[in-house]
Protein backbone atom coordinates (compact mmCIF):
# COMPACT_ATOMS: atom_id res chain seq x y z
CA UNK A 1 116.71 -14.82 31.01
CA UNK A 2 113.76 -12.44 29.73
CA UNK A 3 112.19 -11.33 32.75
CA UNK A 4 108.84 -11.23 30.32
CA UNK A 5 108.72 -14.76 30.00
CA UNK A 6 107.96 -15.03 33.54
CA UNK A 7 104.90 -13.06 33.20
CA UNK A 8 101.53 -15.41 33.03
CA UNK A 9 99.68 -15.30 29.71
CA UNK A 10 96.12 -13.40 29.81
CA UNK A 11 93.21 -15.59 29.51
CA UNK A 12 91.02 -16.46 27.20
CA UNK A 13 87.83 -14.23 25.69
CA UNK A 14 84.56 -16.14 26.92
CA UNK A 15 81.94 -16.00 23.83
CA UNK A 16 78.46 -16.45 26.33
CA UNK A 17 77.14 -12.88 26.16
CA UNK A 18 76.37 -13.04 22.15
CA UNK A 19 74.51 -16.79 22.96
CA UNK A 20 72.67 -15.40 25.48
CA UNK A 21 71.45 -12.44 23.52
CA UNK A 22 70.32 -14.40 20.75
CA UNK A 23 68.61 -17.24 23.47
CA UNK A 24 66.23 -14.24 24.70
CA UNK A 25 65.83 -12.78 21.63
CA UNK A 26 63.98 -16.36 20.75
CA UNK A 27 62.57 -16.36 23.70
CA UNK A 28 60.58 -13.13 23.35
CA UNK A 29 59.72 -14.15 19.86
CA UNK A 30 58.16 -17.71 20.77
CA UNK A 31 56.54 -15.53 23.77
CA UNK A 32 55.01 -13.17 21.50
CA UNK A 33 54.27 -15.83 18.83
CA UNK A 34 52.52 -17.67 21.94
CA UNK A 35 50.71 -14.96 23.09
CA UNK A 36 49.29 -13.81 19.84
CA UNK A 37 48.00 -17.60 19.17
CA UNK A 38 46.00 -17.59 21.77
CA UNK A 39 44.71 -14.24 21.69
CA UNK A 40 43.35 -15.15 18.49
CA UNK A 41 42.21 -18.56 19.86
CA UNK A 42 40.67 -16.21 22.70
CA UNK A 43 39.02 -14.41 20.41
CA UNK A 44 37.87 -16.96 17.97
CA UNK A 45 36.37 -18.99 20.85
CA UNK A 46 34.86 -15.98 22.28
CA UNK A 47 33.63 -13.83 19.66
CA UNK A 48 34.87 -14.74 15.76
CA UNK A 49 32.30 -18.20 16.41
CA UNK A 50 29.39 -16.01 16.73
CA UNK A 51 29.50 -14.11 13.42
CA UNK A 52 29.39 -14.60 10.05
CA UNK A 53 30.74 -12.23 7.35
CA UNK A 54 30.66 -11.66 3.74
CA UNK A 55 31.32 -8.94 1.43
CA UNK A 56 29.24 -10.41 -1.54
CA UNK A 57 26.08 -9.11 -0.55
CA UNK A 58 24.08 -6.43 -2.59
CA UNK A 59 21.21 -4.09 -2.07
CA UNK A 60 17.78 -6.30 -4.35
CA UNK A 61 14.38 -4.69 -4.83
CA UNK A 62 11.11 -5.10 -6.35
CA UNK A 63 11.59 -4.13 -9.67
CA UNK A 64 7.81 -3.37 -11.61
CA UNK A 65 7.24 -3.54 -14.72
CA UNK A 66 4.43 -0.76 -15.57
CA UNK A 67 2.69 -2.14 -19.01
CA UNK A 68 0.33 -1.86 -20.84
CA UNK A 69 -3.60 -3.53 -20.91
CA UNK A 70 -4.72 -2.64 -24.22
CA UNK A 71 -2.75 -1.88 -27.37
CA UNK A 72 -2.65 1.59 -28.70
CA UNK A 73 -0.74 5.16 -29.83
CA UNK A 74 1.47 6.66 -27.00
CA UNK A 75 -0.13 10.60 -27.36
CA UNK A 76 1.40 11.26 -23.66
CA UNK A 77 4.45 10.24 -21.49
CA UNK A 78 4.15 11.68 -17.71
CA UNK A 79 7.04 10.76 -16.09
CA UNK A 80 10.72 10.35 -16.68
CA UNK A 81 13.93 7.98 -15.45
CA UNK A 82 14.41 9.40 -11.62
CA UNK A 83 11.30 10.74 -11.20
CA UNK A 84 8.98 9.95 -7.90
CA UNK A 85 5.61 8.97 -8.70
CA UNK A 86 2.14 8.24 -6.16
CA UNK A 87 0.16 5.30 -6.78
CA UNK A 88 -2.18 5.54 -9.35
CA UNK A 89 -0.90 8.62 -10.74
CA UNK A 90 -0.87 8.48 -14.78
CA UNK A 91 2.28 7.20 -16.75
CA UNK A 92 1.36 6.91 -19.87
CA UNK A 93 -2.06 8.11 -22.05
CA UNK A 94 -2.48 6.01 -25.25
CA UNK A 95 -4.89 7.68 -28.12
CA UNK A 96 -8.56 7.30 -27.12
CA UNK A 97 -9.89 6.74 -30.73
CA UNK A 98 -9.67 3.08 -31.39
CA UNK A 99 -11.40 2.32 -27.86
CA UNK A 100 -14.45 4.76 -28.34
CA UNK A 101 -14.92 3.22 -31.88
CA UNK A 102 -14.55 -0.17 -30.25
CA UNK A 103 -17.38 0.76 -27.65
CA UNK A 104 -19.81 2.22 -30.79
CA UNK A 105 -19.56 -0.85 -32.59
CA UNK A 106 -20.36 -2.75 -28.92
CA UNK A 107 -23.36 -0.41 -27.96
CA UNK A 108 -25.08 -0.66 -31.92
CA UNK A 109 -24.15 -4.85 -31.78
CA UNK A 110 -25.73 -4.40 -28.14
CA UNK A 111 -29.23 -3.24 -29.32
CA UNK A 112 -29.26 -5.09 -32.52
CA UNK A 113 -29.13 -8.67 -30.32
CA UNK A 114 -31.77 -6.92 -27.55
CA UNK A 115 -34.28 -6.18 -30.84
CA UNK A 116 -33.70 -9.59 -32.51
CA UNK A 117 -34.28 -11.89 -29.19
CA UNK A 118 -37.62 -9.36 -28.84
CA UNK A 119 -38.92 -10.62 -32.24
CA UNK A 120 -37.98 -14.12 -31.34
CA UNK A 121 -40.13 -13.44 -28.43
CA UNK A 122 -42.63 -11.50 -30.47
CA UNK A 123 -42.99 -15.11 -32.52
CA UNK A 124 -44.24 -17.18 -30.24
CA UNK A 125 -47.58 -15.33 -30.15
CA UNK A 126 -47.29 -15.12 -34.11
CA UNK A 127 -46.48 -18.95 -33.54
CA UNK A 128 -49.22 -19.47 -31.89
CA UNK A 129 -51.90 -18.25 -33.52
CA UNK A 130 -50.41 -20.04 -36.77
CA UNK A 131 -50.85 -23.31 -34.83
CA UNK A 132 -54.36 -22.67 -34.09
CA UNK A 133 -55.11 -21.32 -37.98
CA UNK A 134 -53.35 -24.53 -38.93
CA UNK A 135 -55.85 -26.66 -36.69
CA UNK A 136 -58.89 -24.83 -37.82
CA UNK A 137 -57.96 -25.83 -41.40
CA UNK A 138 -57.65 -29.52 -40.13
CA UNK A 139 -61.00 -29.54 -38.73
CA UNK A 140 -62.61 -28.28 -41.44
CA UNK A 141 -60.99 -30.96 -43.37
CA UNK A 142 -62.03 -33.49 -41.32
CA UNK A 143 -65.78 -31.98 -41.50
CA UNK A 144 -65.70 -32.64 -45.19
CA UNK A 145 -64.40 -36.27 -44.84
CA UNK A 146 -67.04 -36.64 -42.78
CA UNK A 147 -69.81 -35.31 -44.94
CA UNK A 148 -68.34 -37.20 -48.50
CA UNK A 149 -68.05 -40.32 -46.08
CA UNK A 150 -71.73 -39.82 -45.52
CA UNK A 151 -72.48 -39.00 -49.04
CA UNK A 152 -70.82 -41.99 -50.16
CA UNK A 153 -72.32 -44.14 -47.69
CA UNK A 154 -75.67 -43.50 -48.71
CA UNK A 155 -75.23 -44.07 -52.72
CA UNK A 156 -73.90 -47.11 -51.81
CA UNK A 157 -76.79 -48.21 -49.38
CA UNK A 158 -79.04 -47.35 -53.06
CA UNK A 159 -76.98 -48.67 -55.48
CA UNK A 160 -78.33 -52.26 -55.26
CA UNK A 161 -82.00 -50.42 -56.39
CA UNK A 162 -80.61 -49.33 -59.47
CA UNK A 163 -81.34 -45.63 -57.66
CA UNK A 164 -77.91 -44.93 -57.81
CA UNK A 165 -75.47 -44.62 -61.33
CA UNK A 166 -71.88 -46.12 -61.41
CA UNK A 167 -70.78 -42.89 -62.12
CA UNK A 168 -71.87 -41.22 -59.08
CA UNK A 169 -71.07 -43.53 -57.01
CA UNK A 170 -67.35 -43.20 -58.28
CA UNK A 171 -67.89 -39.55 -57.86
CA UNK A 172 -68.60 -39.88 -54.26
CA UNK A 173 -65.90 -41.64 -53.66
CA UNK A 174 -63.14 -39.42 -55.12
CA UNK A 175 -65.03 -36.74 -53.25
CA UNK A 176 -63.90 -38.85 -50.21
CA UNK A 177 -60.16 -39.55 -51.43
CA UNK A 178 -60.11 -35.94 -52.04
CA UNK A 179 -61.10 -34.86 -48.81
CA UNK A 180 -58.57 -37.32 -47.42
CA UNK A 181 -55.88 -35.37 -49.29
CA UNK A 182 -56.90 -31.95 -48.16
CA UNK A 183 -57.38 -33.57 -44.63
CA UNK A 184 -53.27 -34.79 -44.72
CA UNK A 185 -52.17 -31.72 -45.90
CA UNK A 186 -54.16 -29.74 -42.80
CA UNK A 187 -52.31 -32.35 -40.74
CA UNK A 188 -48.92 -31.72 -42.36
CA UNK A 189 -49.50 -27.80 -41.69
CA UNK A 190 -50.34 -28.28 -37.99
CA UNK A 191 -47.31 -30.59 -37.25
CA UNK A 192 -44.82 -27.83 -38.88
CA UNK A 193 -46.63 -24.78 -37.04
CA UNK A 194 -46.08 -26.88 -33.90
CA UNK A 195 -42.28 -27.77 -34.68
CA UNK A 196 -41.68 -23.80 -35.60
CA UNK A 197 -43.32 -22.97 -32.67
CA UNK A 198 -41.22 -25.36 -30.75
CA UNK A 199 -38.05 -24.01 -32.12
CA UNK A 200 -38.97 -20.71 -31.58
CA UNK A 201 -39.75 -21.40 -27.68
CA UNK A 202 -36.53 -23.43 -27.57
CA UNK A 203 -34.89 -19.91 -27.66
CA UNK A 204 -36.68 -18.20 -25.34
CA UNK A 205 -38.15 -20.70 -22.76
CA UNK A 206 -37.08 -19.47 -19.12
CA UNK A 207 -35.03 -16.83 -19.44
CA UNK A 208 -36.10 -13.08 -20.13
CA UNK A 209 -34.51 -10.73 -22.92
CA UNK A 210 -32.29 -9.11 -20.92
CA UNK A 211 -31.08 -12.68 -19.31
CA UNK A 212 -30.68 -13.75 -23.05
CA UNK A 213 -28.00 -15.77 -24.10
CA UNK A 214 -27.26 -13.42 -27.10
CA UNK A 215 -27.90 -10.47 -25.12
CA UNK A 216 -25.58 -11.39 -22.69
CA UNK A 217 -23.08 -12.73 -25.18
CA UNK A 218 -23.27 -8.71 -26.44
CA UNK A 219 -23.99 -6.78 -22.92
CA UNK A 220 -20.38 -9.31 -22.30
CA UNK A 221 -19.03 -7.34 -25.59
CA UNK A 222 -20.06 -3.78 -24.60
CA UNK A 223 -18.40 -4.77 -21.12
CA UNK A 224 -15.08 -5.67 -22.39
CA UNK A 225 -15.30 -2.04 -24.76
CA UNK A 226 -16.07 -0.19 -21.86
CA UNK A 227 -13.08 -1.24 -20.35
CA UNK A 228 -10.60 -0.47 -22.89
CA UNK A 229 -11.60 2.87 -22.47
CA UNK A 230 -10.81 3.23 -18.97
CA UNK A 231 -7.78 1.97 -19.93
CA UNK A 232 -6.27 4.25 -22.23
CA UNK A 233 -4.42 5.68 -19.13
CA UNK A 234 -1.87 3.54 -17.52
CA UNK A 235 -1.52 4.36 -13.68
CA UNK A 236 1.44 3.65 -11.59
CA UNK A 237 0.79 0.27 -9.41
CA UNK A 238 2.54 1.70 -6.43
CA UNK A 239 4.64 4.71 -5.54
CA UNK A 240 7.74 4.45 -6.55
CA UNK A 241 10.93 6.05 -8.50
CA UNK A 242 11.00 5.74 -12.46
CA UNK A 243 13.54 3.11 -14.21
CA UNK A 244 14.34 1.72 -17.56
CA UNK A 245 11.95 4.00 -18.98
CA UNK A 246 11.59 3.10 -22.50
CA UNK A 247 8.42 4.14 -23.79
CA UNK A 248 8.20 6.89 -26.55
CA UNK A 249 5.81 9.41 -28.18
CA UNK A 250 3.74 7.96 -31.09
CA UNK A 251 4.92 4.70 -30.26
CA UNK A 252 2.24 1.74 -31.14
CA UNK A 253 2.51 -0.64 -28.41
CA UNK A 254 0.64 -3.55 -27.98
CA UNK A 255 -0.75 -5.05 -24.70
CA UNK A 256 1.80 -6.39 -22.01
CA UNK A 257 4.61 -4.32 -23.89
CA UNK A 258 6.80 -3.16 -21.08
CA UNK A 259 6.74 0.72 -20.70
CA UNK A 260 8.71 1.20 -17.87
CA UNK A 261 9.87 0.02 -14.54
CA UNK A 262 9.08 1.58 -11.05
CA UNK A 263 11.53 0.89 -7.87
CA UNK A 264 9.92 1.24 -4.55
CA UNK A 265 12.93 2.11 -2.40
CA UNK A 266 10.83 1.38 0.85
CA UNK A 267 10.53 -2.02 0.12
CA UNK A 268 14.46 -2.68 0.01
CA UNK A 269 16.44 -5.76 1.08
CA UNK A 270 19.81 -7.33 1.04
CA UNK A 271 20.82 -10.51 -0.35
CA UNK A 272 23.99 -11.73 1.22
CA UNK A 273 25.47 -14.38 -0.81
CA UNK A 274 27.60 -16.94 1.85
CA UNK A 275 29.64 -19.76 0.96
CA UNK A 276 28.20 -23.36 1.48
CA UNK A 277 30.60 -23.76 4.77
CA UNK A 278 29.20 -20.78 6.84
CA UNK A 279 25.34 -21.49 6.34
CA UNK A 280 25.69 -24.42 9.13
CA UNK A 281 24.98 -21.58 12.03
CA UNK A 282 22.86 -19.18 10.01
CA UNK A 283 18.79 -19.26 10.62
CA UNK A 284 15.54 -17.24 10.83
CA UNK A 285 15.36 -14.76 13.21
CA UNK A 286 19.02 -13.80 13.74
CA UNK A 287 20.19 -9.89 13.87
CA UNK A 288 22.03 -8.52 10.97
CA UNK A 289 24.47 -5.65 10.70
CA UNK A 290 25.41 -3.99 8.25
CA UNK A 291 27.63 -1.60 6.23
CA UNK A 292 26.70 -0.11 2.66
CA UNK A 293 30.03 1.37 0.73
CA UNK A 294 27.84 4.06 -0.49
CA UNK A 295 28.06 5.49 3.14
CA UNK A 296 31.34 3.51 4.05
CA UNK A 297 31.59 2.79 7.94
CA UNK A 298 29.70 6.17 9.10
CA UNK A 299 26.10 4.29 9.08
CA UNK A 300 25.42 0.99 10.13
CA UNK A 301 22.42 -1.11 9.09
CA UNK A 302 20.42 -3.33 11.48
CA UNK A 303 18.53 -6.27 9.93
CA UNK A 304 17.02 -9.22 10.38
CA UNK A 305 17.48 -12.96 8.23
CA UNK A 306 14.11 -13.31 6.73
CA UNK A 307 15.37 -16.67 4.90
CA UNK A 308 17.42 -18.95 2.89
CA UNK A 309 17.77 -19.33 -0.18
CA UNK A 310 16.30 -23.05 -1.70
CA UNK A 311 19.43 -23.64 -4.16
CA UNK A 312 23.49 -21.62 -5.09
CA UNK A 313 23.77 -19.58 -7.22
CA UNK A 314 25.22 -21.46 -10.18
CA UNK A 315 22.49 -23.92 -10.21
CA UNK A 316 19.69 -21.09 -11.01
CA UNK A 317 22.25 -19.53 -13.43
CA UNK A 318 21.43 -18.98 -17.15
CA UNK A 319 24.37 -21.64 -17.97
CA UNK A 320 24.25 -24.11 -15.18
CA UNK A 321 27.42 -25.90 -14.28
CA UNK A 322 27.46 -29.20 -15.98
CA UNK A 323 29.26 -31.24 -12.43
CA UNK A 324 28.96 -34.81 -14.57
CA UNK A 325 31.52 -33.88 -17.59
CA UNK A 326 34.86 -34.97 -17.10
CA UNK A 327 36.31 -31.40 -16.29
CA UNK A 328 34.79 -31.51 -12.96
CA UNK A 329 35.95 -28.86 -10.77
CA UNK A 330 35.47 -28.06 -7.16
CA UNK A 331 34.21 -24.88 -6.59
CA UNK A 332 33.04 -23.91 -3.33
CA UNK A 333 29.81 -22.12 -3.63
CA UNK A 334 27.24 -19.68 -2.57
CA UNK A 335 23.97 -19.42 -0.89
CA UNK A 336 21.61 -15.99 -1.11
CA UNK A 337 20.92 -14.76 2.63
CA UNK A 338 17.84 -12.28 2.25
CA UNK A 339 18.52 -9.84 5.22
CA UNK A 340 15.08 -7.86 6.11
CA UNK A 341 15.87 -3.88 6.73
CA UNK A 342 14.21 -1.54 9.18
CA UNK A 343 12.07 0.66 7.24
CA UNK A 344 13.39 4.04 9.33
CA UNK A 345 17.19 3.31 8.70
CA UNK A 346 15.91 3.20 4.95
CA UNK A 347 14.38 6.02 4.99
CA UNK A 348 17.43 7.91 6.99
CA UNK A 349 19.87 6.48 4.63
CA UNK A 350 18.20 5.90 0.95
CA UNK A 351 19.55 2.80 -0.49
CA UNK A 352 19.46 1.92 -4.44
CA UNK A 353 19.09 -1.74 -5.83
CA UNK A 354 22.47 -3.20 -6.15
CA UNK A 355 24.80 -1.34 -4.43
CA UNK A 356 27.40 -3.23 -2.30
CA UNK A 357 27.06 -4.10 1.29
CA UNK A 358 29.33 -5.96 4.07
CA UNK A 359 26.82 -8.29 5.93
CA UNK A 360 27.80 -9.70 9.66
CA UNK A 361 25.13 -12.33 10.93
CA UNK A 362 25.35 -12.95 14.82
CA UNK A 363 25.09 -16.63 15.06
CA UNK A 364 24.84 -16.58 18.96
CA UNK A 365 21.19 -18.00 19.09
CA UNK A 366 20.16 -21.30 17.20
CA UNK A 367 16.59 -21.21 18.36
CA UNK A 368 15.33 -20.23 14.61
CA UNK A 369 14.69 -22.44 11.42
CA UNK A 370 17.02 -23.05 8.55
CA UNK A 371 13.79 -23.01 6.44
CA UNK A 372 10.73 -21.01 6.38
CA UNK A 373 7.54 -23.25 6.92
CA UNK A 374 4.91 -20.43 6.28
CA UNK A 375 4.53 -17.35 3.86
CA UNK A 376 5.74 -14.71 6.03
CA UNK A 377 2.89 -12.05 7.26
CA UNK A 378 4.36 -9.44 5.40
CA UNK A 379 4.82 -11.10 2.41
CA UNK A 380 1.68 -10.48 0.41
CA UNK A 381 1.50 -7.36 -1.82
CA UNK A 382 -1.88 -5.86 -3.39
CA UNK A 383 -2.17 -2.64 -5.90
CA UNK A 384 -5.77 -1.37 -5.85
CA UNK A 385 -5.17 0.31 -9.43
CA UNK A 386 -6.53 -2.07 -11.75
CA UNK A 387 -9.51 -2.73 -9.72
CA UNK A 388 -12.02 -0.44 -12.28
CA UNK A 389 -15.61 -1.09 -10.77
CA UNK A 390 -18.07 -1.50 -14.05
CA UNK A 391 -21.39 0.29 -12.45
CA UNK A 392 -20.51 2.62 -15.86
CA UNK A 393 -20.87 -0.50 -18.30
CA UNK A 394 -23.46 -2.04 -16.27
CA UNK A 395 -25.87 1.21 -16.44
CA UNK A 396 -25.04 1.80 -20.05
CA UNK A 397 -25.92 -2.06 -20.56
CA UNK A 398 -29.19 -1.59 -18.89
CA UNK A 399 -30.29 1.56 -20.86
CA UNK A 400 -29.46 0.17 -24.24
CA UNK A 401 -31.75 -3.02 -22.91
CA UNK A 402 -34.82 -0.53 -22.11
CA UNK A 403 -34.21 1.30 -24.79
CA UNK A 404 -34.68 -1.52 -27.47
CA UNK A 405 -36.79 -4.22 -25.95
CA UNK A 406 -40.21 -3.56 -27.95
CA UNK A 407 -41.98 -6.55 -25.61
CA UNK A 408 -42.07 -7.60 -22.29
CA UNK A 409 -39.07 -8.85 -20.57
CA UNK A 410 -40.90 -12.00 -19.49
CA UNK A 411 -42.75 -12.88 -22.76
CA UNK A 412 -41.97 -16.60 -23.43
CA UNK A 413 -45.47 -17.53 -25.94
CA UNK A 414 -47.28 -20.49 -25.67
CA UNK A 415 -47.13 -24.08 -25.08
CA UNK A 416 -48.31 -25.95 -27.98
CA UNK A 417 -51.57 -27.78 -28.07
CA UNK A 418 -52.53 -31.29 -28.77
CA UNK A 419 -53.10 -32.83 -32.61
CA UNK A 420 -56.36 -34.06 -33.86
CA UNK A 421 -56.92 -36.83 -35.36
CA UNK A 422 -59.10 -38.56 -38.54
C-alpha cells in the first residue's frame, strides 16, 4: 500500500478576496457619484439659483450720425476715423459762396417788399384825395342839374304865353338830360375812387410796414438765408471719437447726407441677449457683473439692469421668422438685457461698441419690475450746437426796414366818406 494515499488532499482555493475588491471598488464609486450629486444639488440650491449667465452679450453705443443742414461743396474736412473731438468743435466747412449769394438775393427781395408796402401806404393819402376830387366833380354836376332844372322850369311856366319857342324849350331840356349824364358819370368816378381806396386800405388796415404781411413773408426769407450761412460749418453734437467717416474734399453733398459718425465711449452699455427660459428671475434694479474678453478675467465690470427688452431678437430682424408656414421649427430664443455701466470702470477700462462680454445677473432680490413704467431720469439727451440765436438776422432785418421805409410805420390813409346823391 502507497503510504501517499493516506495523506489527506489539500483544500480548496476560496475565490472571496477578488469579490470583495470589486464590491468596494463600487462602493467608492456610487459614494463618490453620491457625493458629487449633491454637491452640485448643494450648490445649485445655494448659489447656481441666484445667477444668470450668458456669453451672448456685446458692448452697444450711441452711434451719431454728424450731417449735414444745408447742401453745399466740402472745401474742409477736420477730423479723421479715431480721432477725439469736443462738442461743437468743426467737422466739416462747406464753400461759403452759394449761402452769401442766397442772403444778397434775401436782403435786395427784403427792401424791395419794405418800399412797395410804403407806396401802398403812400396811396391811401393819394386815394384819398382822388375820392374827394371825384366828389367835387359830382357836386358840381349836381349844381348844373340844378340850374338847367331851373332853366327849364321856367320856359315851361312861359310857354303857354307864346313867350317861349318850341325850340328852346327842347333846348332846355337836353341841357337837363345832359347835365344828368355828366352828373352819372361824377357818380361813377366817386364809387371807383372809393372801391380803389378800399382795396388799397384792405392791404394796409391795422398792421404797420414792418408788421406787413409781405414784409414779413421776406424779413421770413432773409431769416432762413442768414441761417445757411451759419451753417456752412458743421460742429460736432457731442464729444466723441470719429467713425465711418466718409465725407471727402470737393464732395457736393446735399442736406441730411451722412458725413460721419461720432461714438461717445462714456455713454457705453451692454446688451446681454438671454434665452426666453432665464428671463423669469431677471428685473430692474438687479447688480450685474461682468467680464469683457478684451481684458479677459483681469477686470471685472459692475452694472446694473436698466431694462428689458419689449420683443426677441428674430421678431425685430430684417427677415422675420415666418412661425405659420408648415416648416415650423422650435427655436428657443433670445431677449436683449441692457446692463447700465459705472461711468469710472469705463473710464479705467475703455470699452468699444461691440466687443464681447460674459454677463452674470444676481437674481437674489425680486423686489424690481420686469418692465419699466417711466422714462428713466437719465434718459434724455440734449446737444446745445444747433441752437444758433438769430439777434444777427433780426438786426440786419430791422436795418434794411429803416433803411427803406420812405413813410411812417403807422400810416394806414383814410376811411372813405359818404356818397351824395341827385
Amino acid at each position: 500500500m502507497n503510504p501517499t494515499s493516506q495523506l489527506p488532499s489539500p483544500p480548496a482555493s476560496v475565490p472571496a478576496p477578488r469579490n470583495s475588491r470589486r464590491t468596494v471598488a463600487l462602493l467608492s464609486v456610487g459614494a463618490v457619484v453620491g457625493v458629487a450629486a449633491l454637491a452640485w444639488a448643494s450648490y445649485e440650491y445655494l448659489v447656481a439659483r441666484h445667477y444668470e449667465t450668458t456669453d451672448n452679450a456685446y458692448v452697444q453705443g450711441n452711434v451719431i450720425q454728424v450731417t449735414a443742414q444745408i447742401g453745399g461743396t466740402v472745401v474742409a474736412v477736420n477730423a479723421e476715423d479715431t480721432d477725439y473731438v469736443k462738442v461743437a468743435q468743426t467737422l466739416v466747412q462747406l464753400d461759403p459762396a452759394d449761402a452769401r449769394v442766397a442772403l444778397a438775393q434775401a436782403e435786395a427781395a427784403l427792401a424791395q417788399a419794405v418800399r412797395q408796402v410804403s407806396m401802398l401806404y403812400a396811396n391811401n393819402s393819394a386815394m384819398v384825395a382822388q375820392v374827394s376830387l371825384r366828389e367835387t366833380d359830382l357836386g358840381r354836376a349836381q349844381v348844373e342839374i340844378d340850374r338847367a332844372s331851373a332853366d327849364l322850369a321856367r320856359r315851361q311856366s312861359l310857354t303857354g304865353s307864346g313867350a317861349v319857342s318850341g325850340e328852346e324849350l327842347q333846348h332846355a331840356q337836353a341841357q337837363v338830360a345832359a347835365a344828368r349824364q355828366v352828373w352819372a358819370s361824377a357818380q361813377a368816378g366817386v364809387v371807383a375812387a372809393r372801391e380803389q381806396l378800399r382795396a388799397n386800405q384792405a392791404q394796409t388796415q391795422g398792421t404797420s410796414v414792418a408788421l406787413h404781411p409781405s414784409v414779413q413773408a421776406a424779413a421770413a426769407k432773409l431769416r432762413e438765408a442768414w441761417l445757411a450761412t451759419q451753417r456752412l460749418a458743421v460742429p460736432a453734437p457731442v464729444a466723441g471719437y470719429v467713425a465711418k467717416r466718409t465725407v471727402q474734399l470737393g464732395q457736393r453733398v446735399a442736406a441730411g447726407t451722412p458725413l460721419m459718425a461720432l461714438i461717445p465711449l462714456d455713454q457705453l452699455w451692454v446688451d446681454a441677449n438671454f434665452k426666453e427660459v432665464q428671463l423669469r428671475n431677471i428685473r430692474i434694479g438687479q447688480p450685474v457683473s461682468l467680464r469683457a474678453d478684451v481684458y479677459g478675467k483681469t477686470v471685472e465690470y459692475h452694472g446694473t439692469v436698466a431694462g428689458l427688452g419689449v420683443g426677441t431678437g428674430a421678431a425685430f430682424a430684417l427677415l422675420p421668422a415666418q412661425n405659420a408656414t408648415g416648416n415650423w421649427i422650435k427655436v428657443v430664443q433670445r431677449v436683449p438685457v441692457r446692463v447700465a455701466l459705472k461711468p469710472e470702470e469705463l473710464a479705467a477700462h475703455p470699452l468699444r461698441v461691440g466687443l464681447s462680454v460674459d454677463a452674470t445677473v444676481d437674481v437674489t432680490q425680486q423686489g424690481g419690475k420686469m418692465l419699466a413704467d417711466a422714462p428713466r431720469a437719465a434718459a434724455s439727451s440734449q446737444t446745445p450746437v444747433y441752437a444758433t440765436s438769430e439777434a444777427g438776422a433780426d438786426e440786419q432785418v430791422r436795418r434794411i426796414i429803416a433803411a427803406h421805409t420812405t413813410l411812417p410805420a403807422g400810416l394806414s390813409g383814410l376811411a372813405p366818406t359818404g356818397s351824395a346823391k341827385p
